[in-house]
Protein backbone atom coordinates (compact mmCIF):
# COMPACT_ATOMS: atom_id res chain seq x y z
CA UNK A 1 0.00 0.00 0.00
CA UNK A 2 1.20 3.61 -1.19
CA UNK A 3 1.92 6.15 1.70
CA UNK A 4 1.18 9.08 0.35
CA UNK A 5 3.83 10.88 3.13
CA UNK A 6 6.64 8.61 1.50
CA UNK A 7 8.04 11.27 -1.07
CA UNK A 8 8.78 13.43 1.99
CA UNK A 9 11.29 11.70 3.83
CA UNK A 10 13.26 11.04 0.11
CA UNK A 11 13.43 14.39 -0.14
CA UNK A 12 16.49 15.14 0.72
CA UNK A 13 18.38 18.27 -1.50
CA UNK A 14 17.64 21.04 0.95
CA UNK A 15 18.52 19.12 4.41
CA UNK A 16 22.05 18.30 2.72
CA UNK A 17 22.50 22.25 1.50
CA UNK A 18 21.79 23.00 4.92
CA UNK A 19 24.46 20.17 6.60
CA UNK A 20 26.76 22.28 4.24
CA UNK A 21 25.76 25.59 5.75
CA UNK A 22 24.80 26.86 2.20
CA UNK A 23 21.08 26.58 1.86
CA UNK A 24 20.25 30.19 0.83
CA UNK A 25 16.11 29.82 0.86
CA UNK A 26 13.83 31.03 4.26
CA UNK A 27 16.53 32.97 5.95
CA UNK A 28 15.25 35.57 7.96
CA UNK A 29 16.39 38.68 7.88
CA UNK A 30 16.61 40.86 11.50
CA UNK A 31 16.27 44.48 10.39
CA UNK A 32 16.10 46.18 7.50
CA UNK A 33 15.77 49.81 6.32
CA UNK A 34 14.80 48.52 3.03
CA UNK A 35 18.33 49.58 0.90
CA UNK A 36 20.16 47.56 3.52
CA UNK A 37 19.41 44.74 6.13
CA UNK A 38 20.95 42.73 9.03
CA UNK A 39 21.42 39.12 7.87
CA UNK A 40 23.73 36.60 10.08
CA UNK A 41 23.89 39.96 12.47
CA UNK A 42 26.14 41.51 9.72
CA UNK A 43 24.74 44.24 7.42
CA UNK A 44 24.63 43.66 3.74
CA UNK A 45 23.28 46.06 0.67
CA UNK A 46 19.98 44.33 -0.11
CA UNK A 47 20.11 44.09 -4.37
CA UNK A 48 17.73 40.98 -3.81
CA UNK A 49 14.88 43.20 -3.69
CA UNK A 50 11.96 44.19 -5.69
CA UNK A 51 11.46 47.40 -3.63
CA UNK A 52 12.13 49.33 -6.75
CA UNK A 53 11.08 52.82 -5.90
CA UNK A 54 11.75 52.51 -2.29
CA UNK A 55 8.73 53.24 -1.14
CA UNK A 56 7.93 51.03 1.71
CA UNK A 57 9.78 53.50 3.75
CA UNK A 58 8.40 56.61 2.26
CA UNK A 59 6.96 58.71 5.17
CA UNK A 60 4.02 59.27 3.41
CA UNK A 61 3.65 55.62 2.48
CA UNK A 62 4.30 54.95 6.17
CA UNK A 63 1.54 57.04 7.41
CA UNK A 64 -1.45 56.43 5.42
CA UNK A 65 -0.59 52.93 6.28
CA UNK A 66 -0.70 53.97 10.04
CA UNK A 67 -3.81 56.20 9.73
CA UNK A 68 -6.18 53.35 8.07
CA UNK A 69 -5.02 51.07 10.44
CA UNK A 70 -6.06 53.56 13.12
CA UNK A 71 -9.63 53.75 11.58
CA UNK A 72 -10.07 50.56 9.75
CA UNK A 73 -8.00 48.11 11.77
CA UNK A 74 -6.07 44.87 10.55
CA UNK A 75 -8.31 43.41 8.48
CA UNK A 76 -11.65 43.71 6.78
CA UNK A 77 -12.25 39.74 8.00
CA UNK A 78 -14.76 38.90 4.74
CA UNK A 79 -14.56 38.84 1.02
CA UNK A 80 -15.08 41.69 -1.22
CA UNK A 81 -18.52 39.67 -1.97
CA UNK A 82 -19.76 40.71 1.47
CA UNK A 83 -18.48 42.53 4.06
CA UNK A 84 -15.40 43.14 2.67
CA UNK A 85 -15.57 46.18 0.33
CA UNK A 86 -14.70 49.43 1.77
CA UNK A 87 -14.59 52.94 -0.13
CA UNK A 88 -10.57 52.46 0.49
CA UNK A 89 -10.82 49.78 -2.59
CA UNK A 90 -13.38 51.41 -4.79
CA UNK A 91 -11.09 54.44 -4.73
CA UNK A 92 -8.24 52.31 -5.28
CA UNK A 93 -9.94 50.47 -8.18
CA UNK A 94 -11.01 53.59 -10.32
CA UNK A 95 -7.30 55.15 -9.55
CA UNK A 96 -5.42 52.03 -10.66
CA UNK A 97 -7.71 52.14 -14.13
CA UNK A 98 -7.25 55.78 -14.32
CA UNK A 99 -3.02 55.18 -13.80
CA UNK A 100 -2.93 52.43 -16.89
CA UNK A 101 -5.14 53.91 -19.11
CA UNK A 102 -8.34 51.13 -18.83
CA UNK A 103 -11.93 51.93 -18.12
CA UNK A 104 -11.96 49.86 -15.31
CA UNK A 105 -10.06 47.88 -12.68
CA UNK A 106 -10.61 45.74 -9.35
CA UNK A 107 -8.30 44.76 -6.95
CA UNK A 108 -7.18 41.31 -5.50
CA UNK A 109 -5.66 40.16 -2.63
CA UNK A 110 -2.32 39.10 -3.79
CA UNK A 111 -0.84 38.94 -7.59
CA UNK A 112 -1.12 35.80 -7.57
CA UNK A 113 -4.57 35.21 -7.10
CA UNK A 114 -4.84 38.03 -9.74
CA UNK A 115 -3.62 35.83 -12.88
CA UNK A 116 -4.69 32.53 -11.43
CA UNK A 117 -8.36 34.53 -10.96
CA UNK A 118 -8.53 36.03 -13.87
CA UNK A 119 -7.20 33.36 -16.38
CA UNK A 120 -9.45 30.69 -14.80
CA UNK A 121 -12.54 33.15 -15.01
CA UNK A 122 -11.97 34.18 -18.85
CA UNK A 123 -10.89 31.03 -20.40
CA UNK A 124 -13.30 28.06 -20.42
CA UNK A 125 -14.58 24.99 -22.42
CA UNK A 126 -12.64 25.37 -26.06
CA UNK A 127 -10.85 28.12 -25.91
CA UNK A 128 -6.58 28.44 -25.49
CA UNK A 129 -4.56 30.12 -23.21
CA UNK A 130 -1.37 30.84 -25.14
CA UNK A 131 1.82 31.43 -22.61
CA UNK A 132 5.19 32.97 -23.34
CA UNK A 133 7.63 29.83 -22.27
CA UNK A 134 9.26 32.27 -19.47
CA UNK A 135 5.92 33.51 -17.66
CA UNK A 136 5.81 33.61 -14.26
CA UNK A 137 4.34 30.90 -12.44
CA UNK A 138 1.18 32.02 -11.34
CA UNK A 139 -0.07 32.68 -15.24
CA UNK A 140 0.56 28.72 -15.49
CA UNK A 141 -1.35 28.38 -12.61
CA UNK A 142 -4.19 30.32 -13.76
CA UNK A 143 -4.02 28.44 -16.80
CA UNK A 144 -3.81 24.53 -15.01
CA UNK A 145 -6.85 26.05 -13.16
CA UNK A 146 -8.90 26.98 -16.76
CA UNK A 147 -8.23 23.20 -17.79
CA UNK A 148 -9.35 21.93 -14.72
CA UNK A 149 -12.35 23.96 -14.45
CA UNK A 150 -13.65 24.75 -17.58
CA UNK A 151 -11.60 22.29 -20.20
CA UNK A 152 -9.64 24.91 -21.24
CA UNK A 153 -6.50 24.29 -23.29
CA UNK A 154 -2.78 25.62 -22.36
CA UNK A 155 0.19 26.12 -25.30
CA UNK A 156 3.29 27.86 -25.26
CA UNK A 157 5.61 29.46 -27.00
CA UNK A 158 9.05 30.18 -27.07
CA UNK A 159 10.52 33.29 -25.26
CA UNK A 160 9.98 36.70 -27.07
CA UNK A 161 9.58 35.02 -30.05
CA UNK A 162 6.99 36.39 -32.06
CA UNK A 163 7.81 33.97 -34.52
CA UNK A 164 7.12 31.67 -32.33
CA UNK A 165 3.87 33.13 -31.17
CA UNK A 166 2.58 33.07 -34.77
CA UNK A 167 3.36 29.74 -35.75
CA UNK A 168 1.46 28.71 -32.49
CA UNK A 169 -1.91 30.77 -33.49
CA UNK A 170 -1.68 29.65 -36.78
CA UNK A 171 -2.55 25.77 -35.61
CA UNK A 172 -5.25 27.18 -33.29
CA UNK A 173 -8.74 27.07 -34.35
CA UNK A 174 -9.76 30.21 -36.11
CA UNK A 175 -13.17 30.99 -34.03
CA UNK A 176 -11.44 29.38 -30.75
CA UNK A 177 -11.15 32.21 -28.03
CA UNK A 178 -7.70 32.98 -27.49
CA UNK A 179 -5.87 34.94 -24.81
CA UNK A 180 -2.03 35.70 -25.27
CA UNK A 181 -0.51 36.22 -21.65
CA UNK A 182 2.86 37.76 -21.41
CA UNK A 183 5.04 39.72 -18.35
CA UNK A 184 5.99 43.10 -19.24
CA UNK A 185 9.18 42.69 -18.14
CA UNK A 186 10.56 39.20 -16.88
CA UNK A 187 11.55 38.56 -13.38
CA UNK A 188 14.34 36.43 -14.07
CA UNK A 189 15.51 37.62 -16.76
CA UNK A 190 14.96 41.39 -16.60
CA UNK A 191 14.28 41.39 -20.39
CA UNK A 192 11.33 43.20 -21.90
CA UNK A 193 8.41 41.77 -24.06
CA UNK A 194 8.23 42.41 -27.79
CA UNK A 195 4.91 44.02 -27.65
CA UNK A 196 4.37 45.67 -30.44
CA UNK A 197 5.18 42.77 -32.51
CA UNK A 198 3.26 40.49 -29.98
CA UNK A 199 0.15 42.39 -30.12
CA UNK A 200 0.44 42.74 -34.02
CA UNK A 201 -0.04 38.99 -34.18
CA UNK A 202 -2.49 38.52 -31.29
CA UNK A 203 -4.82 40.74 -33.30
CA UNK A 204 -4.11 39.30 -36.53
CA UNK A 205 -5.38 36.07 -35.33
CA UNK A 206 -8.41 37.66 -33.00
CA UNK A 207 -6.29 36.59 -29.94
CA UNK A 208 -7.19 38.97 -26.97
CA UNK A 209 -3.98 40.03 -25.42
CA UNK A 210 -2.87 40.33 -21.44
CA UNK A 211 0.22 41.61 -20.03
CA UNK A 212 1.54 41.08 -16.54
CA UNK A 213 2.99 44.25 -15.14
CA UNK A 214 4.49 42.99 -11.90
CA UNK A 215 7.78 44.03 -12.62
CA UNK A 216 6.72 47.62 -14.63
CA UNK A 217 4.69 49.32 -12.99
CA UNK A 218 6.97 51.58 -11.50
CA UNK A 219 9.37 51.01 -13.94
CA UNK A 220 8.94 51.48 -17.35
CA UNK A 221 7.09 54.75 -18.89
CA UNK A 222 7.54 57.22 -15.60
CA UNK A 223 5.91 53.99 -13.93
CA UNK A 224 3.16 53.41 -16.16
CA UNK A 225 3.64 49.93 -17.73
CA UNK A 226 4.77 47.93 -20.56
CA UNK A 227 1.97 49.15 -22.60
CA UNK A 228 2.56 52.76 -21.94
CA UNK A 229 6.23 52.14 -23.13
CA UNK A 230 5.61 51.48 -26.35
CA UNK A 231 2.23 53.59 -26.77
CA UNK A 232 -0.30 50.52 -26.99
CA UNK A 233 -2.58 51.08 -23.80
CA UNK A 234 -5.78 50.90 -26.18
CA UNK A 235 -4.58 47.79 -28.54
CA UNK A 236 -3.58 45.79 -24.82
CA UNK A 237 -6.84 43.93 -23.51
CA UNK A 238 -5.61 43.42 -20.20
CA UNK A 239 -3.01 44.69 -17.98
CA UNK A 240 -2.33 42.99 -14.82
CA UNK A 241 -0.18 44.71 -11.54
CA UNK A 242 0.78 43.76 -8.15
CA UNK A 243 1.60 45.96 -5.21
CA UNK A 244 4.13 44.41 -3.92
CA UNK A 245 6.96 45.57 -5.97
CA UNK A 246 7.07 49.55 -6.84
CA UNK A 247 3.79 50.02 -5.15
CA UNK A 248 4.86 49.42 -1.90
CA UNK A 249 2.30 47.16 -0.11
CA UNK A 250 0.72 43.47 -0.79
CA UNK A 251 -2.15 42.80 -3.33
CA UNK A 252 -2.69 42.70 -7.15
CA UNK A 253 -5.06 44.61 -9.73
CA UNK A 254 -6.39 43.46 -13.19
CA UNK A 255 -7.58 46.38 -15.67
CA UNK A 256 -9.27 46.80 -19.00
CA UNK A 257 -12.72 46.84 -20.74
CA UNK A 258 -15.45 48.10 -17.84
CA UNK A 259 -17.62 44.86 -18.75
CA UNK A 260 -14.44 42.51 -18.73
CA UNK A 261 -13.92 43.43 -15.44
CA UNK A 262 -17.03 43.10 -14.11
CA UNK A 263 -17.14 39.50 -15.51
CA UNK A 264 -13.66 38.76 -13.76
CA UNK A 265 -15.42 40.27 -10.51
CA UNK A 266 -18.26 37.93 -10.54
CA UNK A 267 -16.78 35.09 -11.89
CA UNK A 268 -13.45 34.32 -10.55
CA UNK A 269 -12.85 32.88 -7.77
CA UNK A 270 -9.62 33.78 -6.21
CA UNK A 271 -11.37 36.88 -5.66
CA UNK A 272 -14.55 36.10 -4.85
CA UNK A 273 -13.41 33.37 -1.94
CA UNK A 274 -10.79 35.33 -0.38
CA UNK A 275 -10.86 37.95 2.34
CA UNK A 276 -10.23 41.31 1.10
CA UNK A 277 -6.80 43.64 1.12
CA UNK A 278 -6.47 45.18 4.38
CA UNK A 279 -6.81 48.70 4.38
CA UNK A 280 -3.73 49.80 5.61
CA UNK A 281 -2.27 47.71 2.56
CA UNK A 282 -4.67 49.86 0.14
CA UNK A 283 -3.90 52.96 1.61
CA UNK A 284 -0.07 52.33 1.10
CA UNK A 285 -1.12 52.14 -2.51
CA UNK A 286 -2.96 55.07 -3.07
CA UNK A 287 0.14 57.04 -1.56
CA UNK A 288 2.49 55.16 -3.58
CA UNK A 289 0.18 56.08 -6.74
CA UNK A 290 0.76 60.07 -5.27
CA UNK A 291 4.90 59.98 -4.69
CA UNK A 292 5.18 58.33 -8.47
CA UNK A 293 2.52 60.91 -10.47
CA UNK A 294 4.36 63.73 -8.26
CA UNK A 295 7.79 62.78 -8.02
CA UNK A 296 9.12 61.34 -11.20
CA UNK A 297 12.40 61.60 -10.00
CA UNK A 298 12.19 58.86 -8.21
CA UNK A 299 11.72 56.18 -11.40
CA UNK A 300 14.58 58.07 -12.77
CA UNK A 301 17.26 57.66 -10.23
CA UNK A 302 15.77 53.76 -10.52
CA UNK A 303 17.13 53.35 -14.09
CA UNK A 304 20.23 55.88 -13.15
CA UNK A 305 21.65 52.87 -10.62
CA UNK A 306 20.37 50.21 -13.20
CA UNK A 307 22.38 51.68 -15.62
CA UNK A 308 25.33 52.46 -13.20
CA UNK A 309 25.31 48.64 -11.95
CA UNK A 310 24.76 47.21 -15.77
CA UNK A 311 27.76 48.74 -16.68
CA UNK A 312 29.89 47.76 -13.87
CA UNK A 313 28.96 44.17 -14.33
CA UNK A 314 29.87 44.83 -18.22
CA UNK A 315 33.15 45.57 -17.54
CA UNK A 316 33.87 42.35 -14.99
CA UNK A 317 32.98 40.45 -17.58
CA UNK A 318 29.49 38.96 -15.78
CA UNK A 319 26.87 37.68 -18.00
CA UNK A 320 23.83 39.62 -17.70
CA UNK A 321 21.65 37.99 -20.74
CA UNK A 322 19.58 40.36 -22.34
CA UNK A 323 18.28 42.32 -19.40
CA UNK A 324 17.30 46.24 -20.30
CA UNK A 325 15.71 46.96 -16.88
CA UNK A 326 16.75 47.12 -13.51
CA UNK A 327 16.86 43.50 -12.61
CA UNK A 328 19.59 42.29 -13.83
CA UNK A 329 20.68 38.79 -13.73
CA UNK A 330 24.14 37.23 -12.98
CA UNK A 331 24.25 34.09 -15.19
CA UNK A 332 26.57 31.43 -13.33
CA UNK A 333 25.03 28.58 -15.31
CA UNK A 334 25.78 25.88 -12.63
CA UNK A 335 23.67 25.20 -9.11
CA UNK A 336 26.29 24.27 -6.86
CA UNK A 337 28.71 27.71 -7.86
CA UNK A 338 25.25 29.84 -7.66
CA UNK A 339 24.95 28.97 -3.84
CA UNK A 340 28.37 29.49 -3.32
CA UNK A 341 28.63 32.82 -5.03
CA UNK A 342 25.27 34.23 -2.88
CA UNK A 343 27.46 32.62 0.33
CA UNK A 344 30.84 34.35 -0.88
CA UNK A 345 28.53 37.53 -1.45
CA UNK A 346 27.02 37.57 2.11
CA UNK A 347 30.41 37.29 3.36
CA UNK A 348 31.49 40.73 1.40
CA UNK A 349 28.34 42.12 2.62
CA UNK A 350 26.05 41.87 -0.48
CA UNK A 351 22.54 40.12 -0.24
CA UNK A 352 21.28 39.04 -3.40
CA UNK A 353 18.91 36.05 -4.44
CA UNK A 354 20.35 33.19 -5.66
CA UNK A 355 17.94 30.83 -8.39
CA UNK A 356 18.53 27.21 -9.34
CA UNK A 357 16.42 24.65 -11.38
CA UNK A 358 14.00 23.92 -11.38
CA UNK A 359 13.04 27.96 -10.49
CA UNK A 360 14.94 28.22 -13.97
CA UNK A 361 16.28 25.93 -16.62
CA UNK A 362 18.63 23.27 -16.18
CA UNK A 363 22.32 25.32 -16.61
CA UNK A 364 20.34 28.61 -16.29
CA UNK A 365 21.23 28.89 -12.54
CA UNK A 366 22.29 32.74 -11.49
CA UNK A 367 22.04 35.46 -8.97
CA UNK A 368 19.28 37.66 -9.52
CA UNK A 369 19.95 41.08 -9.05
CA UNK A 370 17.73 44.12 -8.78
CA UNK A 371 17.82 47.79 -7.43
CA UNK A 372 16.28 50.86 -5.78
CA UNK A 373 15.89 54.14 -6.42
CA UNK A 374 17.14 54.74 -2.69
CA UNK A 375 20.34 52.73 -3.60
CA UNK A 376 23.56 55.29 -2.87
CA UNK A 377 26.36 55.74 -5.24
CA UNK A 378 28.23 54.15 -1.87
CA UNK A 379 25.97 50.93 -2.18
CA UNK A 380 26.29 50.25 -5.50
CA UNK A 381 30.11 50.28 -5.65
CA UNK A 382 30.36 48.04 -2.25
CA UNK A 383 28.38 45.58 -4.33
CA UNK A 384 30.21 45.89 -7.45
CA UNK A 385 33.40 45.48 -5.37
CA UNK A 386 31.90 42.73 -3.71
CA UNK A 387 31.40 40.93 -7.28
CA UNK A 388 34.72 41.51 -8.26
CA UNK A 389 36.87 39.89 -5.08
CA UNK A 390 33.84 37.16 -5.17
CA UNK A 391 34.18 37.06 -8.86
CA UNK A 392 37.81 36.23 -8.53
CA UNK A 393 37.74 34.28 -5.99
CA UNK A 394 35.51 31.69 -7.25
CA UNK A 395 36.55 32.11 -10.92
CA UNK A 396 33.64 33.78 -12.12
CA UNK A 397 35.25 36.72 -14.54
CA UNK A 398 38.36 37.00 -16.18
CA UNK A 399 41.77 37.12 -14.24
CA UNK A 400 42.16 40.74 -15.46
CA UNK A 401 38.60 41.62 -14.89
CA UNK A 402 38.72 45.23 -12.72
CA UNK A 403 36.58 47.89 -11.43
């Protein structure tokens, strides 16, 4: 007889990392003042973050948080069905469609249950969801969800390949409903989507066409989005956020057509089964919204230190792939030199986040890097000196490689 519980004790990769005093995943950190942290009771320059505008420290981010917990408490304790709705997300609904362009918007509890939500709510019996090969997890989520729920079917195609993308539609049945789901920019990989040649095709082939924004908004187009940076807010369908990046807080949004959205509202259920954001975390939004339409300074020093720290790992000799945004990965290629590296980098006093298969493809393996507009000239160069002794050290760049 099968024991279901059997597969647990043969799992055994992560105890042995952490015999060898290099597992790098669940460490907690002890303080942080978000551009550095205390890890191992040493302080390191935090480039493992997604923090990009710095926000969660803002003062006025701070205090709205503090003021609607003052009024509104932890938690609204019931779904957005119910009891859950307060005027602090109907505000933040219509301001969120207003900030990308869309008629309409609602928000959702976590990014996650955004794309799984939405995708599982829009795609049913016949249609295709049709995935980028590099989209985050929670789109392929959505999408197992779909097939599970509604017989929906799932293809892919290969990264930023709009080649790709059309050969794909081309087999698809011509009155099938398709969606094409891509991220604006890629987490991993820091690269951004083709999307005027993307969207091109989508429409060619009556595809409807979603972005995730988790890593733009903020970011690209004085914080506006993928489809803001290349002018095609009214040809994208759908554009997807989550809070938890530039935004400063917890939670996700999905935006577009007024009656799309109230379909996704009524019919999905990550949203309709799940207590609603806290207000504090809503309020933290709305300011966040403020500092970025007021302050535009702010995305700019962002891609200032990008640029600074992209050309500092150009001239070690690191490969950084194709990234053009401000994370920027460290391609090491093997899983056992990753770890090490991240351990050799704590050491120096540099935190960053270290991803192995399966979290990427087999000989894919690298630190991923990202930074802060609140990141000093002094922080950046302590990491990049930190890459070259570590880089050295461990054989990473060339023997001549310097600052």
């Amino acid at each position: 007889m099968k024991d279901l519980f059997e597969k647990t004790t043969k799992f055994t990769r992560a105890k042995e990392a952490m015999e060898m005093g290099v597992y790098p995943f669940f460490q907690p950190l002890e303080d942080s003042d978000a551009t550095t942290a205390i890890f191992r009771g040493k302080r390191v320059v935090m480039i493992g973050s997604n923090n990009y505008l710095g926000l969660t420290t803002h003062p006025k981010v701070k205090q709205a948080a503090m003021e609607a917990v003052e009024r509104f408490g932890t938690s609204c304790t019931g779904s957005r069905f119910l009891n859950g709705t307060l005027q602090f997300h109907l505000d933040l609904d219509r301001r969120l469609a207003e900030f990308v362009g869309k008629e309409a918007a609602i928000v959702f509890s976590t990014g996650y249950q955004t794309n799984v939500g939405t995708i599982s709510a829009l795609v049913g019996r016949e249609d295709f969801a049709i995935l980028d090969k590099d989209d985050h997890a929670s789109i392929v989520d959505g999408c197992f969800l779909a097939r599970g729920m509604n017989q929906a079917e799932m293809k892919r195609f290969s990264h930023n390949d709009p080649e790709s993308l059309e050969h794909v539609l081309s087999k698809l049945p011509p009155d099938a409903g398709k969606l094409v789901i891509v991220d604006g920019v890629y987490s991993m990989g820091g690269d951004i989507a083709p999307l005027p040649e993307l969207v091109e095709i989508a429409k060619r082939h009556g595809a409807r066409i979603m972005v995730d924004d988790a890593h733009s908004i903020g970011v690209l187009a004085n914080g506006h989005g993928t489809a803001a940076h290349f002018g095609l807010t009214d040809e994208v369908d759908l554009i997807m956020g989550t809070f938890s990046k530039s935004l400063a807080s917890i939670g996700g949004f999905i935006a577009g057509d007024a009656d799309v959205i109230h379909y996704i509202q009524h019919h999905a259920r990550s949203f309709a089964f799940s207590a609603s954001l806290p207000a504090s975390n809503a309020a933290a939004v709305l300011a966040a919204l403020d500092i970025i339409e007021s302050e535009p300074e702010h995305v700019q020093r962002l891609w200032d230190n990008a640029e600074y720290m992209r050309a500092g790992f150009k001239k070690l000799g690191y490969d950084t792939g194709n990234s053009n945004t401000p994370v920027i990965p460290i391609y090491i290629r093997d899983d056992y030199r990753t770890v090490l590296a991240w351990h050799a980098l704590i050491e120096e006093g540099v935190y960053t986040n270290p991803v192995v298969s399966p979290g990427v493809p087999p000989k894919s393996s690298l630190l991923r890097t990202s930074y802060m507009a609140t990141h000093t000239k002094e922080h950046l160069d302590h990491a990049l000196k930190a890459f070259e002794t570590v880089g050295h050290n461990l054989d990473l760049i060339p023997a001549d490689a310097s600052l």
